[in-house]
Protein backbone atom coordinates (compact mmCIF):
# COMPACT_ATOMS: atom_id res chain seq x y z
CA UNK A 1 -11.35 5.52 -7.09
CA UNK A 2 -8.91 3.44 -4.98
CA UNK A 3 -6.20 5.56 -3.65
CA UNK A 4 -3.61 3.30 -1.89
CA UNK A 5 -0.70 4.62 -0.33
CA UNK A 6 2.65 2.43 0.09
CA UNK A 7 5.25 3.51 2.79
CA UNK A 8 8.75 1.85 2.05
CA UNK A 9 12.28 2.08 3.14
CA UNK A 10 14.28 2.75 0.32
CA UNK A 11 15.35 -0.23 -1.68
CA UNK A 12 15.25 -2.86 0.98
CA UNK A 13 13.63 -6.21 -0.12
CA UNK A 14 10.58 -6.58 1.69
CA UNK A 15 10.25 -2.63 0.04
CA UNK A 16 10.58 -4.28 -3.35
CA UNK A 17 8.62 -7.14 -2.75
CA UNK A 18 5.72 -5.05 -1.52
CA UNK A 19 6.28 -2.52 -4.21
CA UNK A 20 5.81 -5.99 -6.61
CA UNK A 21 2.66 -7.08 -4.91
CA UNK A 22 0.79 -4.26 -4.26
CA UNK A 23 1.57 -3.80 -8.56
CA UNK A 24 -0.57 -7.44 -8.61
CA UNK A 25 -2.96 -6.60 -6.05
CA UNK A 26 -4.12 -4.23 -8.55
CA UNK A 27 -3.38 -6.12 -12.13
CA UNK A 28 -7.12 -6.98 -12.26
CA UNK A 29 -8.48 -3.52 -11.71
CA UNK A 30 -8.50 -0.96 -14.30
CA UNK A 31 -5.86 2.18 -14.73
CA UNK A 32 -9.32 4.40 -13.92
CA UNK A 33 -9.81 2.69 -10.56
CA UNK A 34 -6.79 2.75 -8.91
CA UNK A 35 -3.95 5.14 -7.61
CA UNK A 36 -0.93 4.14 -6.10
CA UNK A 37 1.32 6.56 -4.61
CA UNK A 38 4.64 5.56 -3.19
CA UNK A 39 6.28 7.14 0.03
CA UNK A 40 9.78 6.58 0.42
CA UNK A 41 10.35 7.44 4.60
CA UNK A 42 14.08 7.27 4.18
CA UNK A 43 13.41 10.90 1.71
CA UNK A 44 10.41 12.39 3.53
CA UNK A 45 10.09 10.77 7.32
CA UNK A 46 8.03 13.67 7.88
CA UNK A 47 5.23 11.96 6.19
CA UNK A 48 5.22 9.12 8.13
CA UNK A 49 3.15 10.77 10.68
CA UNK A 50 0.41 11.87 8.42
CA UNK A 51 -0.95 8.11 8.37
CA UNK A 52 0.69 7.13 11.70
CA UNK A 53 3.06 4.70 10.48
CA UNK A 54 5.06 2.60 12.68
CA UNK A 55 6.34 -0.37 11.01
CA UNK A 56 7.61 -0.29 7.08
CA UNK A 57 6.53 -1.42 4.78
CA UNK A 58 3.03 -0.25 5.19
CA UNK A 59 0.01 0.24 2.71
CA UNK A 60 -2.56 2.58 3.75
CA UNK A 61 -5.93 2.79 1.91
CA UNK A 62 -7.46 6.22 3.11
CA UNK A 63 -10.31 7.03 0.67
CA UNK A 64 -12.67 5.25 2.93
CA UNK A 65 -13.99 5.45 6.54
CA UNK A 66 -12.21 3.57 8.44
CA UNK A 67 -8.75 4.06 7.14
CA UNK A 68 -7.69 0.91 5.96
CA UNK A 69 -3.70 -0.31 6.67
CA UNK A 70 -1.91 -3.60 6.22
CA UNK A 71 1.76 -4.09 7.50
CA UNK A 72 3.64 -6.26 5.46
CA UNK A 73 4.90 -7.11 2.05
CA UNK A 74 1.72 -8.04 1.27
CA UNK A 75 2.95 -11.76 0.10
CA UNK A 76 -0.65 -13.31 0.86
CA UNK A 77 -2.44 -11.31 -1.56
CA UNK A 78 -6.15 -12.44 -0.55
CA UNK A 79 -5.65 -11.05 2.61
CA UNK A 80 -4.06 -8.20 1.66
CA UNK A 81 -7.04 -7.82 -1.05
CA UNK A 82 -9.69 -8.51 1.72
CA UNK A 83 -8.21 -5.92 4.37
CA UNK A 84 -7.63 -2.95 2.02
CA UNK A 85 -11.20 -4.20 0.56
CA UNK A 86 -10.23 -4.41 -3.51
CA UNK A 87 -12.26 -6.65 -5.53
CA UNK A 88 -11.09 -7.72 -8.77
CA UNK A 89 -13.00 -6.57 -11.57
């Protein structure tokens, strides 16, 4: 399974924007395959330091070696597909 992690800022609009993409980076993959848990660091900045986080908004893929992160809103979705390393069904 493909847990994904996305660290936002409240409602800021690169926060929505990568909330929306990240939502179509996994469109093609089925509900089984794929979690997506959302962090907002304005709530809990505690957690920020659990993935390192340094720059919002930030997806983190952790359930593989290495740790997988892309910075961004994730607007080119290819590369943002090919980093986290999600193939569409």
């Amino acid at each position: 399974m493909i847990s994904l992690k996305l660290y936002i800022a409240g409602q800021t609009a690169r926060s929505m924007l990568a909330l929306n993409n990240i939502k179509k980076l996994t469109a093609e993959l089925s509900e089984n395959d794929y979690e997506i848990k959302i962090i907002n660091l304005l709530e809990t900045p505690e957690l920020a330091s659990v993935d390192a986080i340094i720059a919002i908004p930030t997806t983190v893929r952790a359930d593989c070696t290495p740790v997988r992160k892309v910075i961004g809103d994730l607007s080119n979705l290819e590369a943002a597909r090919l980093a986290l390393d999600i193939c569409a069904a």
